[in-house]
Protein backbone atom coordinates (compact mmCIF):
# COMPACT_ATOMS: atom_id res chain seq x y z
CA UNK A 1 275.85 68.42 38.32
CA UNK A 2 273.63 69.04 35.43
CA UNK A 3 270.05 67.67 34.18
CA UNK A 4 268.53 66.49 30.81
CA UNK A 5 265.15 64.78 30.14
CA UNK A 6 265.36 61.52 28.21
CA UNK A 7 263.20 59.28 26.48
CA UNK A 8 263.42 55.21 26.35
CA UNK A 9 260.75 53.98 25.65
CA UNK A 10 261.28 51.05 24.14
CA UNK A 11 263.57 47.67 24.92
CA UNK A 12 266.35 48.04 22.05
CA UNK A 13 266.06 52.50 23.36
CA UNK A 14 267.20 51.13 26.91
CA UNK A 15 269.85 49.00 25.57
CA UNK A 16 271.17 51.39 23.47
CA UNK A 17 271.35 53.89 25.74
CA UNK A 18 273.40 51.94 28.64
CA UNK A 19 275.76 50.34 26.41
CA UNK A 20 276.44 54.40 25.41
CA UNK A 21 276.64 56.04 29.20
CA UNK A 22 278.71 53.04 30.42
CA UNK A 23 281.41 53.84 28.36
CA UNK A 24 281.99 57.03 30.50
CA UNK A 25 283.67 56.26 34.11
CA UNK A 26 281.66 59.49 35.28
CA UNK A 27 278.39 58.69 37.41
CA UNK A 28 274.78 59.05 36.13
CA UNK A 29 271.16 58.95 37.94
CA UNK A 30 267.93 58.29 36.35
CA UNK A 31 264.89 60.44 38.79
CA UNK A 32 261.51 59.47 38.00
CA UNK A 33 258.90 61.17 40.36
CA UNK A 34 260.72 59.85 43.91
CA UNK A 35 262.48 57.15 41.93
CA UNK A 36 266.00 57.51 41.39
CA UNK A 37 268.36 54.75 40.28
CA UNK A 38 272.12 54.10 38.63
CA UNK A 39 271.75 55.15 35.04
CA UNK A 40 274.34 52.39 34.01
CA UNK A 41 271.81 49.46 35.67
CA UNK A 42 269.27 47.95 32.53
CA UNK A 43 267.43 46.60 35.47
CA UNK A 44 267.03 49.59 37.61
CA UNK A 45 265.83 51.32 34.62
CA UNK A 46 263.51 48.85 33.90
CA UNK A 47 261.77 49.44 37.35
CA UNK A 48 260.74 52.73 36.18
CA UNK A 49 257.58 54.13 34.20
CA UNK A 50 259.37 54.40 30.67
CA UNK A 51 256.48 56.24 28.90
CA UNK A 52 257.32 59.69 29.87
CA UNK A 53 260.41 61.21 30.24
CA UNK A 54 263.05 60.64 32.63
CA UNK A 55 265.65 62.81 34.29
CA UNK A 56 269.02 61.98 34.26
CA UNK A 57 271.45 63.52 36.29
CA UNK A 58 275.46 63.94 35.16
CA UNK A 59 277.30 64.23 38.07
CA UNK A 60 280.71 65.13 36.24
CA UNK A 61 280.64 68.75 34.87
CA UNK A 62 283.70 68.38 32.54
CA UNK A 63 282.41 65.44 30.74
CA UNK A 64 278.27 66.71 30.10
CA UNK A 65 279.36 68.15 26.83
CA UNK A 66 280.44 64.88 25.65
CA UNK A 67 277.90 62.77 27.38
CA UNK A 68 275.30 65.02 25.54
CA UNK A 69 276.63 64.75 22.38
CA UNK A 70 276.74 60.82 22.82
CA UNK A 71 273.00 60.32 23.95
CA UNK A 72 271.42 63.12 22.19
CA UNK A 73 269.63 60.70 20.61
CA UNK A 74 267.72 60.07 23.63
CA UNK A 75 267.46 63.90 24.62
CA UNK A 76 264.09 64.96 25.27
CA UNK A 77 263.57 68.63 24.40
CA UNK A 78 261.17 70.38 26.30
């Protein structure tokens, strides 16, 4: 299981970035403060304060290197 911080913080951000993780089969949480929801769910991430960043949570080792690549984009570095 591995963690990066990203940003959406806008409407077409969010889109973007769940039309690119729900390509992968592998299974991805969004943790904001006590928060945490499915990373693949527009609404879910909706519920959530989008001006700062937000964790998300790969829970498939083998496939961060390629999930990275795909939203680094969104990739908050800190």
């Amino acid at each position: 299981m591995k963690t990066i911080k990203v940003t959406l913080n806008s409407i077409d951000k969010v889109k973007n970035f769940v039309n690119a993780i729900s390509k992968f089969d592998s299974d991805f949480d969004l943790v904001s403060g006590r928060y945490v929801i499915d990373a693949k769910s527009i609404m879910g991430i909706f519920s959530l304060d989008l001006s700062k960043p937000i964790e998300l949570t790969i829970h498939d080792d083998e496939a961060y290197a390629e999930v990275a690549e795909t939203l680094n984009t969104f990739v908050v570095e800190e």
